[in-house]
C-alpha atoms as a PDB file:
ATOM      1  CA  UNK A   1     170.638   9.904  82.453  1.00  0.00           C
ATOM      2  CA  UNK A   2     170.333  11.813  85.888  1.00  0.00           C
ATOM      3  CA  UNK A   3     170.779   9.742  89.055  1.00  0.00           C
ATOM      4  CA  UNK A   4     166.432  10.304  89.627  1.00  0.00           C
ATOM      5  CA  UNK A   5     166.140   9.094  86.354  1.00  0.00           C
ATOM      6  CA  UNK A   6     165.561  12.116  84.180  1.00  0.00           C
ATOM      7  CA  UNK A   7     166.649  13.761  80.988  1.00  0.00           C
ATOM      8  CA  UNK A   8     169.178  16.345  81.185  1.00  0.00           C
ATOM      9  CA  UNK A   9     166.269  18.782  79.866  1.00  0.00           C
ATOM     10  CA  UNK A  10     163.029  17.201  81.790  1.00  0.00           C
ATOM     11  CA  UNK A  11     161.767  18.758  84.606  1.00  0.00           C
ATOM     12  CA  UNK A  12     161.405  16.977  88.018  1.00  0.00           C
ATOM     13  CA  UNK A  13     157.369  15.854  88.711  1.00  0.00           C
ATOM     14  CA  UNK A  14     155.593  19.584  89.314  1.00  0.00           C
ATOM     15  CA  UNK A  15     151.861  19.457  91.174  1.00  0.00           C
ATOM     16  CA  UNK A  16     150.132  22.831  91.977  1.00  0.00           C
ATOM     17  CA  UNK A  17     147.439  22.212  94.733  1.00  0.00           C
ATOM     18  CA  UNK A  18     145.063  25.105  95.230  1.00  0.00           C
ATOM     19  CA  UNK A  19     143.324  26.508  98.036  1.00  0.00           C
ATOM     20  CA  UNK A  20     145.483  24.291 100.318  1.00  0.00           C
ATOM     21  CA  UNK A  21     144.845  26.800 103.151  1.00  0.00           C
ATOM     22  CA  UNK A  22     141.570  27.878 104.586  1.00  0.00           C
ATOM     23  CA  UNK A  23     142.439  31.684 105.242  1.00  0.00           C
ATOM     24  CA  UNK A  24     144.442  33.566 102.427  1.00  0.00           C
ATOM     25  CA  UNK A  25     142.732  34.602  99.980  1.00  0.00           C
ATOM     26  CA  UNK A  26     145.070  32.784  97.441  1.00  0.00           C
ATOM     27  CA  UNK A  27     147.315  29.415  98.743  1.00  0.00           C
ATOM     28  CA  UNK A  28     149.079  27.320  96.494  1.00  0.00           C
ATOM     29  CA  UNK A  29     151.285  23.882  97.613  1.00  0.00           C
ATOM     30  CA  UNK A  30     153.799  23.508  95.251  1.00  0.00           C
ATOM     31  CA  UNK A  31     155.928  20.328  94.514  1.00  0.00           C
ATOM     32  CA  UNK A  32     159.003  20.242  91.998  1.00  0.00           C
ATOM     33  CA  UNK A  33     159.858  16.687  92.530  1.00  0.00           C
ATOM     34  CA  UNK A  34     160.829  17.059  96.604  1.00  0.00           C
ATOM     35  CA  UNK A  35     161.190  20.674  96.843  1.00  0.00           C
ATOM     36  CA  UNK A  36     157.145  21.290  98.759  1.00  0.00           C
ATOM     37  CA  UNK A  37     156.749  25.181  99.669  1.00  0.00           C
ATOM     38  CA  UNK A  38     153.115  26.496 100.766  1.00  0.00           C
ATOM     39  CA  UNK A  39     152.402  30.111  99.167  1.00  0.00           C
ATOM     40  CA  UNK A  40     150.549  32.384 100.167  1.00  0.00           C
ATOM     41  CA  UNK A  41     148.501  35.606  99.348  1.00  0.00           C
ATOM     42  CA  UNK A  42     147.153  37.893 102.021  1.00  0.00           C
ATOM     43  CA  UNK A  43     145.500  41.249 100.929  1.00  0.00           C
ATOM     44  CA  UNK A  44     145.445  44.676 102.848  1.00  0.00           C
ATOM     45  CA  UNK A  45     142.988  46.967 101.172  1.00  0.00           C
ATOM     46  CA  UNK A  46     146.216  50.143 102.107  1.00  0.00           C
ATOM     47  CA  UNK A  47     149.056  50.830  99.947  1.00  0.00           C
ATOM     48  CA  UNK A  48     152.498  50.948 102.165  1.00  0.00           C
ATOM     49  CA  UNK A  49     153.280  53.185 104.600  1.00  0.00           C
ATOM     50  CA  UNK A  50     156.546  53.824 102.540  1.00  0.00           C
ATOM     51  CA  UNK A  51     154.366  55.040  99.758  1.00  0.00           C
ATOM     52  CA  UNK A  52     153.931  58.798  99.097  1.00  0.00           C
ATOM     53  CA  UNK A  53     150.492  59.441  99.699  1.00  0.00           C
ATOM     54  CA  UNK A  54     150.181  60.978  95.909  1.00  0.00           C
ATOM     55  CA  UNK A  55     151.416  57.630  94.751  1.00  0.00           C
ATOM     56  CA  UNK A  56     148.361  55.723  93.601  1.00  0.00           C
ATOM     57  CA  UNK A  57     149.874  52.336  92.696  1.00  0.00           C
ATOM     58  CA  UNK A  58     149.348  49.201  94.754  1.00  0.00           C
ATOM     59  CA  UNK A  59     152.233  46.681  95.496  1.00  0.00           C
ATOM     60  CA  UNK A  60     153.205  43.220  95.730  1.00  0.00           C
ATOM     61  CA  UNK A  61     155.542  42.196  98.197  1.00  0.00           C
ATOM     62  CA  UNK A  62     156.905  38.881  99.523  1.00  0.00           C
ATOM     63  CA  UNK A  63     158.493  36.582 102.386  1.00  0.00           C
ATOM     64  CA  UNK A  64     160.570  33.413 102.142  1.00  0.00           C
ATOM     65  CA  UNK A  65     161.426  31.252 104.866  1.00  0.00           C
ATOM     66  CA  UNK A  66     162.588  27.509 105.567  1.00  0.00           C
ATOM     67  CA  UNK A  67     160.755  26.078 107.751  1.00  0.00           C
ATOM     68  CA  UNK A  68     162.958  24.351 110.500  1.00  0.00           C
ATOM     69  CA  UNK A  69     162.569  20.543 109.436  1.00  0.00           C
ATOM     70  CA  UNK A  70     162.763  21.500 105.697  1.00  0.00           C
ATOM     71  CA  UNK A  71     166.141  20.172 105.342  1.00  0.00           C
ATOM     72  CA  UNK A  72     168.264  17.473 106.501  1.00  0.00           C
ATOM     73  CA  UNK A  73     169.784  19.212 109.213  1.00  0.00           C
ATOM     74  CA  UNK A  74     167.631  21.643 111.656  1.00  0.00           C
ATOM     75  CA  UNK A  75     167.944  25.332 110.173  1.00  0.00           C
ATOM     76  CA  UNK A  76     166.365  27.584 112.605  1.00  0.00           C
ATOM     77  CA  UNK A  77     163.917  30.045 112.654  1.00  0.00           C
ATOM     78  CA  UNK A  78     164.847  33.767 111.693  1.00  0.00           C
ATOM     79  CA  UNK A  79     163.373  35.591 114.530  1.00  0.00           C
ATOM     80  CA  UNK A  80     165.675  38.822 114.420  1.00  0.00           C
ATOM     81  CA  UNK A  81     167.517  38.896 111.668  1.00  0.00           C
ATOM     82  CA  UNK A  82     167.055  37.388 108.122  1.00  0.00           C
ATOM     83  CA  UNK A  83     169.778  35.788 106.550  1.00  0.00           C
ATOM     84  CA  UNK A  84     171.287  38.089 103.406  1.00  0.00           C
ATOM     85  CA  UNK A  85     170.290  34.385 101.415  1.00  0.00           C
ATOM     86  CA  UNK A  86     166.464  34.914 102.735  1.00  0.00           C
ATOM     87  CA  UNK A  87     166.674  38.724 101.941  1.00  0.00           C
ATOM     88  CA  UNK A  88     167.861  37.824  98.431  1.00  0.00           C
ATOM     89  CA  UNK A  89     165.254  35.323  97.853  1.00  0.00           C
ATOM     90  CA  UNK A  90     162.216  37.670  99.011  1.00  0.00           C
ATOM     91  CA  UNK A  91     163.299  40.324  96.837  1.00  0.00           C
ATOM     92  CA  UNK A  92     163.586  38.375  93.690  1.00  0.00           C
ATOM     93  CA  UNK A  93     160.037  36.905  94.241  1.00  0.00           C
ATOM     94  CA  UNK A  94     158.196  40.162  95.205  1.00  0.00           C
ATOM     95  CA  UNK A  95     160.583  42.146  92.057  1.00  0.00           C
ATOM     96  CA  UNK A  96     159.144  38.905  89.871  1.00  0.00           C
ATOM     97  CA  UNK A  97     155.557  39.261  91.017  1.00  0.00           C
ATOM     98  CA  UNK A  98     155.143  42.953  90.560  1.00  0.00           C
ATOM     99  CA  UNK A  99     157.068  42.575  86.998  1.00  0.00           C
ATOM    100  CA  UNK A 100     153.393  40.577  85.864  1.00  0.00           C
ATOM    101  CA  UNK A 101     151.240  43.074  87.585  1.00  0.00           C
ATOM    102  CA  UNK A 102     150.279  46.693  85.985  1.00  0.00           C
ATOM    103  CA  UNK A 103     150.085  48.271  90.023  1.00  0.00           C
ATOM    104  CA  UNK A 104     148.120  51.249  88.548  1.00  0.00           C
ATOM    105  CA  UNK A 105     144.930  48.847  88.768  1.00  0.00           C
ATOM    106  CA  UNK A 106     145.262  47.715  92.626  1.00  0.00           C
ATOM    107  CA  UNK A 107     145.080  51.038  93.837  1.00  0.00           C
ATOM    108  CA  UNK A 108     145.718  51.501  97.466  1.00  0.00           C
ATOM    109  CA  UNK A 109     146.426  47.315  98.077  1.00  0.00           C
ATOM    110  CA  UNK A 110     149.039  45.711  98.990  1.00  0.00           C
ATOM    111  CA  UNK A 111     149.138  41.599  98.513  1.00  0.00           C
ATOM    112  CA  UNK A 112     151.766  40.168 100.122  1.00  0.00           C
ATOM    113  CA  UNK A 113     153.152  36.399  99.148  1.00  0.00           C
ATOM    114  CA  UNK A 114     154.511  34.219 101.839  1.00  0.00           C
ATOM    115  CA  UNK A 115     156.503  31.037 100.494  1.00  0.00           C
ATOM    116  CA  UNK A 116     157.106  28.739 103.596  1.00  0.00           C
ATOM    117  CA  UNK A 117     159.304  25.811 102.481  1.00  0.00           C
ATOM    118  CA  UNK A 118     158.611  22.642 104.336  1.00  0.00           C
ATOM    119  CA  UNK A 119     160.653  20.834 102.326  1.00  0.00           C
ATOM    120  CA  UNK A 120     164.114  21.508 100.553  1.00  0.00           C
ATOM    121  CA  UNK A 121     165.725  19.643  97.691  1.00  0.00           C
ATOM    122  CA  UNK A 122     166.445  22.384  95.410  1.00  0.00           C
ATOM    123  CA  UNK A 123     165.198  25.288  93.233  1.00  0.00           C
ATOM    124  CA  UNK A 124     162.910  26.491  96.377  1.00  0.00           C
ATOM    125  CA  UNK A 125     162.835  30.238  95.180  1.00  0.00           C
ATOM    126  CA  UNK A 126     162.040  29.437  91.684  1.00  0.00           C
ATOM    127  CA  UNK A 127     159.083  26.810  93.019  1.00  0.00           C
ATOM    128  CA  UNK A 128     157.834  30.572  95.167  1.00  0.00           C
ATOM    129  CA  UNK A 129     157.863  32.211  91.884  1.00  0.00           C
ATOM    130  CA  UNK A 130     155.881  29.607  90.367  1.00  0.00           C
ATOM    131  CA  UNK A 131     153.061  29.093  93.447  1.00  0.00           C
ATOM    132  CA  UNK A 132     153.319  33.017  94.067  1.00  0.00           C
ATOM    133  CA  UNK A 133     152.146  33.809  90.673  1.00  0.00           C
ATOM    134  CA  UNK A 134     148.993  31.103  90.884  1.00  0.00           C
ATOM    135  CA  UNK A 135     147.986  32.418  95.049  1.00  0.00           C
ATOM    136  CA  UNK A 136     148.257  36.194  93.634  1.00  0.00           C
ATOM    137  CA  UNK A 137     146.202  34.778  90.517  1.00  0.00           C
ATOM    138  CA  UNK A 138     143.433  33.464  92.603  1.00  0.00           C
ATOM    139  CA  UNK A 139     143.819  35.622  95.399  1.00  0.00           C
ATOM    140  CA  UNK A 140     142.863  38.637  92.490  1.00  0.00           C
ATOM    141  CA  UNK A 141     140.254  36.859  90.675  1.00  0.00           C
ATOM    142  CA  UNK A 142     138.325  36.734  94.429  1.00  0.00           C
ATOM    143  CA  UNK A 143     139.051  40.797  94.887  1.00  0.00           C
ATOM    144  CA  UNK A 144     137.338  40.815  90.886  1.00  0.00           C
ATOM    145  CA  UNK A 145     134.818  38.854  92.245  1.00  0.00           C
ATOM    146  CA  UNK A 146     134.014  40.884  95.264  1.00  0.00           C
ATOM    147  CA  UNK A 147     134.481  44.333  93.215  1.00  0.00           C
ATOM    148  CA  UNK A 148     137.558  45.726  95.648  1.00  0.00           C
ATOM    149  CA  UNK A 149     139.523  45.436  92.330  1.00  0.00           C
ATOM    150  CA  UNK A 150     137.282  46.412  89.457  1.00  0.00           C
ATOM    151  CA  UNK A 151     139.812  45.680  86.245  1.00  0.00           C
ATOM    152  CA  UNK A 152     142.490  42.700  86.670  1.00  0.00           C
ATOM    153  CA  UNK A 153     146.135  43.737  87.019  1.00  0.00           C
ATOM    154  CA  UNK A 154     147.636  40.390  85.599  1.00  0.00           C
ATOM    155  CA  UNK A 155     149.146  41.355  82.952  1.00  0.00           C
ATOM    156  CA  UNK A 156     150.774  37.804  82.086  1.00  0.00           C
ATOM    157  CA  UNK A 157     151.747  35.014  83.554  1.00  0.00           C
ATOM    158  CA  UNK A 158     155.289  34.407  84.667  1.00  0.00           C
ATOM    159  CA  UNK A 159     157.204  31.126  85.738  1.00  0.00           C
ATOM    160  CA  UNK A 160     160.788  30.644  87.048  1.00  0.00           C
ATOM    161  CA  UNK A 161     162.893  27.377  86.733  1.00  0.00           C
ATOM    162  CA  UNK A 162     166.511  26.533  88.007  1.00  0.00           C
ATOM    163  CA  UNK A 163     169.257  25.302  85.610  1.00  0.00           C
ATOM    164  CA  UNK A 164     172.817  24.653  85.738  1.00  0.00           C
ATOM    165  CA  UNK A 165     175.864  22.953  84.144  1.00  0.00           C
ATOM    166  CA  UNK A 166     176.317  19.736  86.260  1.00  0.00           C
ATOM    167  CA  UNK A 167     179.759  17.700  85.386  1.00  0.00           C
ATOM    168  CA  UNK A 168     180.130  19.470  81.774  1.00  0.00           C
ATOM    169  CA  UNK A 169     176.495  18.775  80.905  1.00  0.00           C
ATOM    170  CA  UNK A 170     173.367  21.762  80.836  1.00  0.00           C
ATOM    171  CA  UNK A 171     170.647  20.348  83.302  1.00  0.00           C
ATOM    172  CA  UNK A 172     166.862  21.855  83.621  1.00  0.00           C
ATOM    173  CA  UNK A 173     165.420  22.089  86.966  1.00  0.00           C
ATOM    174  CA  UNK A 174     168.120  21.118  89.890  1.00  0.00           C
ATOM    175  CA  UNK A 175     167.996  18.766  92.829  1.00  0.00           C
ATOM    176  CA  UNK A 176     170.131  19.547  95.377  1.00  0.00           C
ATOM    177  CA  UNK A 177     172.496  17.282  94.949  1.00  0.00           C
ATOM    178  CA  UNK A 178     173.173  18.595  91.464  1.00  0.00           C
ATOM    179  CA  UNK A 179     172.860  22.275  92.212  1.00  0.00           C
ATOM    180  CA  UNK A 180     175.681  21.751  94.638  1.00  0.00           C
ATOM    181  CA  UNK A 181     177.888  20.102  92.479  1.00  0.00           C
ATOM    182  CA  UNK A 182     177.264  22.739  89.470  1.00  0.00           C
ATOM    183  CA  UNK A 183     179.860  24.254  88.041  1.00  0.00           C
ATOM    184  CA  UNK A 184     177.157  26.986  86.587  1.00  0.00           C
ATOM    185  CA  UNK A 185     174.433  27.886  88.731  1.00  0.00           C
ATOM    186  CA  UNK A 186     171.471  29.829  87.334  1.00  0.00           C
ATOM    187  CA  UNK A 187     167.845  30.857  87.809  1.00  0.00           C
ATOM    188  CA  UNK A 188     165.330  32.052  85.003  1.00  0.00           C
ATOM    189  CA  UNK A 189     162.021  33.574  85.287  1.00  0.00           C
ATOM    190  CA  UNK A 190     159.877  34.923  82.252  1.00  0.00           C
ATOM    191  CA  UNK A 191     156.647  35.729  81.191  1.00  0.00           C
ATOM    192  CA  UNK A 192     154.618  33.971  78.973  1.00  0.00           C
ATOM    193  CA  UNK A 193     155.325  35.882  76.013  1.00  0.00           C
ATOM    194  CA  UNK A 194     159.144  34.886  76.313  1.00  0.00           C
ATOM    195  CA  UNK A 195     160.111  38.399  78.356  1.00  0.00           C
ATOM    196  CA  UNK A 196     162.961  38.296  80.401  1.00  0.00           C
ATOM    197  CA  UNK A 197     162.570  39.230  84.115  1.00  0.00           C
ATOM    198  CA  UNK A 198     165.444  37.871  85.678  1.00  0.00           C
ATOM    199  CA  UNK A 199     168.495  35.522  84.078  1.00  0.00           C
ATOM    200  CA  UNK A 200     171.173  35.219  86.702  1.00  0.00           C
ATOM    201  CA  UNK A 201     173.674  32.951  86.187  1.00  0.00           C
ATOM    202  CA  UNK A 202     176.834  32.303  87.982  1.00  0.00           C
ATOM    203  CA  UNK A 203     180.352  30.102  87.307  1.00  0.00           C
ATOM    204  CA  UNK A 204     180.548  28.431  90.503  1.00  0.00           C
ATOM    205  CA  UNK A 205     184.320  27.641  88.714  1.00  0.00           C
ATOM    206  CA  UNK A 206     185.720  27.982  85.364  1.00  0.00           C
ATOM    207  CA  UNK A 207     184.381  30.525  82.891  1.00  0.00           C
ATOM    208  CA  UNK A 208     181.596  29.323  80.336  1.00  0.00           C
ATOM    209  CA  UNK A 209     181.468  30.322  76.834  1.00  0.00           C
ATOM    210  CA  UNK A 210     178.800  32.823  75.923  1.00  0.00           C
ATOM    211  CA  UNK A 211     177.396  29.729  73.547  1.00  0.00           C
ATOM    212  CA  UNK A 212     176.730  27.845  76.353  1.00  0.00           C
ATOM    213  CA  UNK A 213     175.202  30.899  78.215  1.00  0.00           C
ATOM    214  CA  UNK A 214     172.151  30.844  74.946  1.00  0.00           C
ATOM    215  CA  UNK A 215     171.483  27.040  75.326  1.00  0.00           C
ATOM    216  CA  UNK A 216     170.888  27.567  79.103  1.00  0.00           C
ATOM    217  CA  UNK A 217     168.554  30.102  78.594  1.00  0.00           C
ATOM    218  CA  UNK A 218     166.725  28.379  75.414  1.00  0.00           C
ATOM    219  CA  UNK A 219     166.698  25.351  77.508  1.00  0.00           C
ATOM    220  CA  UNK A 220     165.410  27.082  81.002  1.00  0.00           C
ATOM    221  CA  UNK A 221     162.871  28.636  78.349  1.00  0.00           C
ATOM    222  CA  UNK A 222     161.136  25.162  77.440  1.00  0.00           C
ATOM    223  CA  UNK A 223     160.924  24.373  80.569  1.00  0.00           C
ATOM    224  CA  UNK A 224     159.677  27.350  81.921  1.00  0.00           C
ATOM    225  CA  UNK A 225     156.684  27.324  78.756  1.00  0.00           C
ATOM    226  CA  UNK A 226     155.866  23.907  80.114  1.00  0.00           C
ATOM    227  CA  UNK A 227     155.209  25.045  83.622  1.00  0.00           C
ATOM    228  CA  UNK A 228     152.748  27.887  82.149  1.00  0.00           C
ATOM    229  CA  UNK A 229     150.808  25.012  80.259  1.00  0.00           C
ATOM    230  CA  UNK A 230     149.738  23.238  83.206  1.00  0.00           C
ATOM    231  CA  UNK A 231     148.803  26.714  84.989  1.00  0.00           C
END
């Protein structure tokens, strides 16, 4: 038993609260357990700048940021620079998001996903993952309705859970007090269908044995199939 109460392979309380903003097009505030991050979509009817103007796919980008109060000491705001932790983070949720997506179908758009957390206790980029895929959801099924998008590029859903070895034992779905204490630190997303789109897993000390590496994974995997039920 976990010090919040929890089975080694239960996932913290998760709430998905829709069209918590009044602007985007798509905005999503996510809760695993205390980890809270408000995402996002916002939709420019322009492919990139960066894209070759015979290049007819869309994109999906994203931005992560803590917020300054989102953790228990003041982190502050990232006005010139981003951190190479923030840079990471954006580019696994915007490589996650466009892994769903056929980008053929949103022709000359570009939706970016913003994930502001407001509050930190672990797993914050795989709670993005999880909110960016349900703003980008709804923010497309509005561009359906209003005919800029005239097929639906979702080509499955995706979700993305944390997962570690925590004093010798696999744990789903990390506070932070057990994420840092982990002596194997990893973070899964898939698609529905089971489809890998990113397993990276680190030994934060002593190598693991490749046995252990398959019941991470099969147990990030029934967690992350749970998540997609209550999409």
């Amino acid at each position: 038993m976990r010090l919040d109460g929890r089975e080694n392979n239960q996932l913290r309380e998760i709430k998905f609260t829709h069209s918590f903003t009044k602007h985007a097009l798509g905005s999503v505030l996510v809760e695993f357990g205390d980890t809270k991050v408000i995402v996002t979509a916002s939709v420019e009817l322009k492919k990139p700048k960066w894209m070759d103007e015979e290049d007819n796919r869309g994109w999906v980008t994203a931005e992560y940021s803590l917020l300054p109060a989102s953790t228990n000491t003041r982190c502050k705001r990232e006005r010139e620079k981003l951190s190479g932790r923030t840079q990471e983070i954006q580019r696994l949720i915007g490589r996650s998001l466009r892994a769903c997506v056929d980008l053929e179908k949103m022709s000359k758009m570009t939706i970016t996903i913003d994930a502001d957390v407001i509050q930190a206790d672990g797993g914050t980029r795989t709670a993005s993952i999880c909110g960016g895929f349900l703003a980008l959801r709804d923010a497309v099924n509005k561009l359906l309705e209003s005919g800029d998008l005239q097929e639906n590029p979702i080509i499955e859903p995706i979700a993305a859970i944390s997962i570690g070895i925590v004093d010798g034992e696999i744990k789903l779905d990390l506070n932070y007090t057990e994420d840092s204490h982990a002596q194997v630190d990893s973070n899964v997303v898939l698609t529905a269908s089971g489809k890998i789109v990113d397993f990276q897993t680190t030994s934060e000390g002593e190598p693991y044995e490749f046995e252990r590496m398959i019941e991470l994974f099969n147990t990030a995997k029934s967690g992350i199939d749970k998540i997609i039920k209550m999409y």
